[in-house]
Protein backbone atom coordinates (compact mmCIF):
# COMPACT_ATOMS: atom_id res chain seq x y z
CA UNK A 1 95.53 49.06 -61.21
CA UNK A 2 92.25 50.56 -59.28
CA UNK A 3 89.36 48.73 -59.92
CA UNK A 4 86.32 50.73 -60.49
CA UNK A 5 84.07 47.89 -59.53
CA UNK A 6 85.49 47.98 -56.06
CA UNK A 7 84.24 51.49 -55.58
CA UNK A 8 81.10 50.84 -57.78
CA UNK A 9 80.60 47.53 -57.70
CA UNK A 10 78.61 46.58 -54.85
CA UNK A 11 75.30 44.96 -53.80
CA UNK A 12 72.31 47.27 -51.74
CA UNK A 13 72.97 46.41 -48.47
CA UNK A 14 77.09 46.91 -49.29
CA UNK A 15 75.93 50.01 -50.47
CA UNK A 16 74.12 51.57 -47.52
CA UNK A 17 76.78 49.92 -44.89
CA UNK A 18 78.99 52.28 -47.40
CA UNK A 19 77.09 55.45 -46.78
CA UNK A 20 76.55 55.12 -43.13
CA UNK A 21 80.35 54.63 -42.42
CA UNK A 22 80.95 57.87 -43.97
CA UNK A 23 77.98 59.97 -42.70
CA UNK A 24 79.54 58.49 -39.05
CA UNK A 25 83.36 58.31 -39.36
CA UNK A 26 83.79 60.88 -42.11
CA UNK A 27 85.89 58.45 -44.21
CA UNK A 28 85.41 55.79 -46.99
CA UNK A 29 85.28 51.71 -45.71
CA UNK A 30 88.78 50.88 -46.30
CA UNK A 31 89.78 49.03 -49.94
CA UNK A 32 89.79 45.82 -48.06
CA UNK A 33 86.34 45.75 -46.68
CA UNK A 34 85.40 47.05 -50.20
CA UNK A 35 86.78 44.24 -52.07
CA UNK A 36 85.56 41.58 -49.66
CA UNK A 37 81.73 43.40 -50.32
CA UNK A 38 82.71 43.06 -54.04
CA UNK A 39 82.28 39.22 -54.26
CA UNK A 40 81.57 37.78 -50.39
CA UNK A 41 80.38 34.86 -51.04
CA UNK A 42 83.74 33.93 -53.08
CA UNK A 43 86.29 35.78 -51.17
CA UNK A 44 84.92 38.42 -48.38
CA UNK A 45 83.05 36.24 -45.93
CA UNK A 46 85.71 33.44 -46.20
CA UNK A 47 88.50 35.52 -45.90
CA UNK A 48 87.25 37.63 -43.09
CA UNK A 49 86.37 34.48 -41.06
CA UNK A 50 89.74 33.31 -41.61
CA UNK A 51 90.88 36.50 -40.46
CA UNK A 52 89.00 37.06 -37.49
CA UNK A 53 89.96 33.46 -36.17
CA UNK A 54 93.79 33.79 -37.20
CA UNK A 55 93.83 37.18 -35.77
CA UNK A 56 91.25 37.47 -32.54
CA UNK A 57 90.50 33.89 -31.81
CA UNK A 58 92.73 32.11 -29.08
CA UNK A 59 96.56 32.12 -29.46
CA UNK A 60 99.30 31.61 -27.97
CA UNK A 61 100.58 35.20 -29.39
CA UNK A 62 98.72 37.89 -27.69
CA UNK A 63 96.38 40.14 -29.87
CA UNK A 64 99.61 43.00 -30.36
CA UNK A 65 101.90 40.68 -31.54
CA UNK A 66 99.58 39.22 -33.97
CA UNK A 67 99.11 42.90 -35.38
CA UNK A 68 102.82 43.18 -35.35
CA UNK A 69 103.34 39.98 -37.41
CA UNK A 70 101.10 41.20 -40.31
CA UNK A 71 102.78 44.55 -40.21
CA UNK A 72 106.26 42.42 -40.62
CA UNK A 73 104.72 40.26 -43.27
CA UNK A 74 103.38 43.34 -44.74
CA UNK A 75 106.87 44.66 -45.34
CA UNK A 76 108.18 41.56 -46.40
CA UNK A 77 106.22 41.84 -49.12
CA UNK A 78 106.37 45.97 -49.93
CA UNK A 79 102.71 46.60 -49.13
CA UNK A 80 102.42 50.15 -47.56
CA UNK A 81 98.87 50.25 -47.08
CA UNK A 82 98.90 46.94 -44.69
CA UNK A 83 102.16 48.02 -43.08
CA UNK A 84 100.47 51.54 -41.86
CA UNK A 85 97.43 50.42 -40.48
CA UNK A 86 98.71 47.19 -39.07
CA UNK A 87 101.64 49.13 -37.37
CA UNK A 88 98.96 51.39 -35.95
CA UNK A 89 96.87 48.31 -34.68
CA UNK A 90 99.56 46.91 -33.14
CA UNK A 91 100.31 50.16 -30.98
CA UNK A 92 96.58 50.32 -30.17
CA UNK A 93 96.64 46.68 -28.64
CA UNK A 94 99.71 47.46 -26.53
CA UNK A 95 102.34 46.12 -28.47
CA UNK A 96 105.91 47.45 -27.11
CA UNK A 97 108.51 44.97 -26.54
CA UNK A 98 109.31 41.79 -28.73
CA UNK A 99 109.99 38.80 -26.67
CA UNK A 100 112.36 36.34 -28.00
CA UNK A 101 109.68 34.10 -28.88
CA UNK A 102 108.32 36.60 -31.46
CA UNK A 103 111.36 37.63 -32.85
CA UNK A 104 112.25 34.01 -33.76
CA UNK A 105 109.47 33.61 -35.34
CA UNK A 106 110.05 37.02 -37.32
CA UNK A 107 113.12 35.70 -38.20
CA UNK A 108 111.57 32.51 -39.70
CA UNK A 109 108.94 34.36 -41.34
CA UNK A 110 111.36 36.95 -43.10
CA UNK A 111 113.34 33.43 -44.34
CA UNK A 112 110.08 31.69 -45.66
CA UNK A 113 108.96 34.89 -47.21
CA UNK A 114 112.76 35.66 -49.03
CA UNK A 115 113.04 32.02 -50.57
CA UNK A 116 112.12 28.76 -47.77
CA UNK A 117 113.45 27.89 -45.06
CA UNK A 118 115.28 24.56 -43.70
CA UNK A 119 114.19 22.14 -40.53
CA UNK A 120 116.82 23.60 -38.55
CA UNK A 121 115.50 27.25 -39.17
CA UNK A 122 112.70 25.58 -37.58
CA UNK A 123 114.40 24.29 -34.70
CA UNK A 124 116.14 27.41 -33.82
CA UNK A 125 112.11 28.56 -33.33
CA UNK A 126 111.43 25.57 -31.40
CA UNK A 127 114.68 26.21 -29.52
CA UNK A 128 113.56 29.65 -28.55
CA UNK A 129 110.60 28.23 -26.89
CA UNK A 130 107.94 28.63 -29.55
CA UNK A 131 105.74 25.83 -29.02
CA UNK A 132 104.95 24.15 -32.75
CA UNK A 133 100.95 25.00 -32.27
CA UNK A 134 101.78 28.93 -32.46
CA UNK A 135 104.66 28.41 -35.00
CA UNK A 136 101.71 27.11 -37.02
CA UNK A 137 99.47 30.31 -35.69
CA UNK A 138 101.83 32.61 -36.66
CA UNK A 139 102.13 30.83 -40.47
CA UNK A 140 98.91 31.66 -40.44
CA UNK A 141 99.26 35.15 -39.98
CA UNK A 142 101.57 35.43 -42.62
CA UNK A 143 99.38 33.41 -44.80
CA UNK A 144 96.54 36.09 -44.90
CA UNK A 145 99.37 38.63 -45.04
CA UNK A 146 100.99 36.99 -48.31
CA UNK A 147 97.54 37.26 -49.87
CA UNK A 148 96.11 40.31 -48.95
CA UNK A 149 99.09 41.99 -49.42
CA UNK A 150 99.16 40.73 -53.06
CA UNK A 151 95.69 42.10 -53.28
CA UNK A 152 96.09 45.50 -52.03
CA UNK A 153 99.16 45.71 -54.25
CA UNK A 154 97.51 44.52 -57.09
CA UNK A 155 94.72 46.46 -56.65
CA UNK A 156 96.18 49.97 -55.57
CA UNK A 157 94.96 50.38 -52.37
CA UNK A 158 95.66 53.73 -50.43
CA UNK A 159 94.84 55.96 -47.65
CA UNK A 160 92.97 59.09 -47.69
CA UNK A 161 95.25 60.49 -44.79
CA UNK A 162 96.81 59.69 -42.04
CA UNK A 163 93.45 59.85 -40.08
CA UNK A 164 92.08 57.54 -41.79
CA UNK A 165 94.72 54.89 -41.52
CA UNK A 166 93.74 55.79 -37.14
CA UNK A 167 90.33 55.48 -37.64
CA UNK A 168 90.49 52.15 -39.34
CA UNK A 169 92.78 50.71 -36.76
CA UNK A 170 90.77 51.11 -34.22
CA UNK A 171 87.58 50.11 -36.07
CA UNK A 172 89.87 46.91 -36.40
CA UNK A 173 90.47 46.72 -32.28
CA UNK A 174 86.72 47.25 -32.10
CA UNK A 175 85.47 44.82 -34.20
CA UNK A 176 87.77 42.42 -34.05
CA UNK A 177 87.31 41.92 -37.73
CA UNK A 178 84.31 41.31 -38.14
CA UNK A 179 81.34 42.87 -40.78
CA UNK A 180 78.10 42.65 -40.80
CA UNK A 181 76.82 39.67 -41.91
CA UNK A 182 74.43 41.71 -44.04
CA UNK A 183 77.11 43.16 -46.59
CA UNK A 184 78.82 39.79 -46.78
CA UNK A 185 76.15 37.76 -48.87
């Protein structure tokens, strides 16, 4: 179900952020920066701090491979619009190969997200070399994923075209998540 508040529901300063991204990228913010300027100060500026610390802060996963866990969490759970431009993300920060630590963890992740998972599901990851600290990073990748996802599924989220899923992933890589404080109060 689209939401007409989250095209028309948004404060001044959301408003003119809105405008200038078009008049300079020739596309719409995205529907997740427009629901997080819907309500910031009960979801946008908490979740996009999460975010931006989950997903650019230090990791033991490198910056790719964080991309290409939300695009696997993102087709976990059947969202299209976070599996394109997460995909695309991932490609922009380099991400080729998947090391075997990654791909345990993608093989935990798809377990926990298709019904739980056991303590020696866990150990196989630990086995694999994943240190417990970035098992717990990459939970927290999924985390943001299993809500977000929910949102823009919820919500009807799309993409103009193509280009705009390329512009927004590498307004992602540029600002490492991050809005202007401005449109988030």
């Amino acid at each position: 179900m689209r939401l007409g508040v989250l095209e028309h529901g948004h404060g001044r300063a959301a408003r003119w952020f809105q405008k200038i991204v078009v008049t300079l990228m020739g596309h719409e913010v995205d529907d997740v920066v427009k629901t997080a300027m819907h309500r910031p100060g009960f979801f946008g500026r908490h979740f996009f701090a999460y975010g931006q610390e989950v997903l650019r802060g230090p990791s033991f996963w490198t910056v790719a491979e964080r991309e290409h866990l939300a695009a696997v969490s993102s087709e976990l759970n059947e969202c299209p619009f976070c599996v394109r431009v997460h995909t695309e993300t991932a490609r922009l920060a380099g991400h080729h190969d998947v090391r075997p630590e990654l791909a345990a963890v993608i093989t935990f992740i798809t377990l926990l997200n298709r019904g739980g998972v056991t303590a020696a599901d866990a150990a196989a990851v630990r086995a694999a070399g994943v240190p417990v600290e970035a098992l717990v990073e990459a939970l927290h990748v999924n985390t943001i994923f299993n809500i977000v996802n929910r949102l823009g599924n919820a919500f009807g989220w799309s993409w103009d075209s193509d280009e705009h899923v390329h512009a927004a992933a590498r307004v992602i890589q540029r600002t490492r998540y991050r809005l202007p404080g401005l449109v988030l109060r």
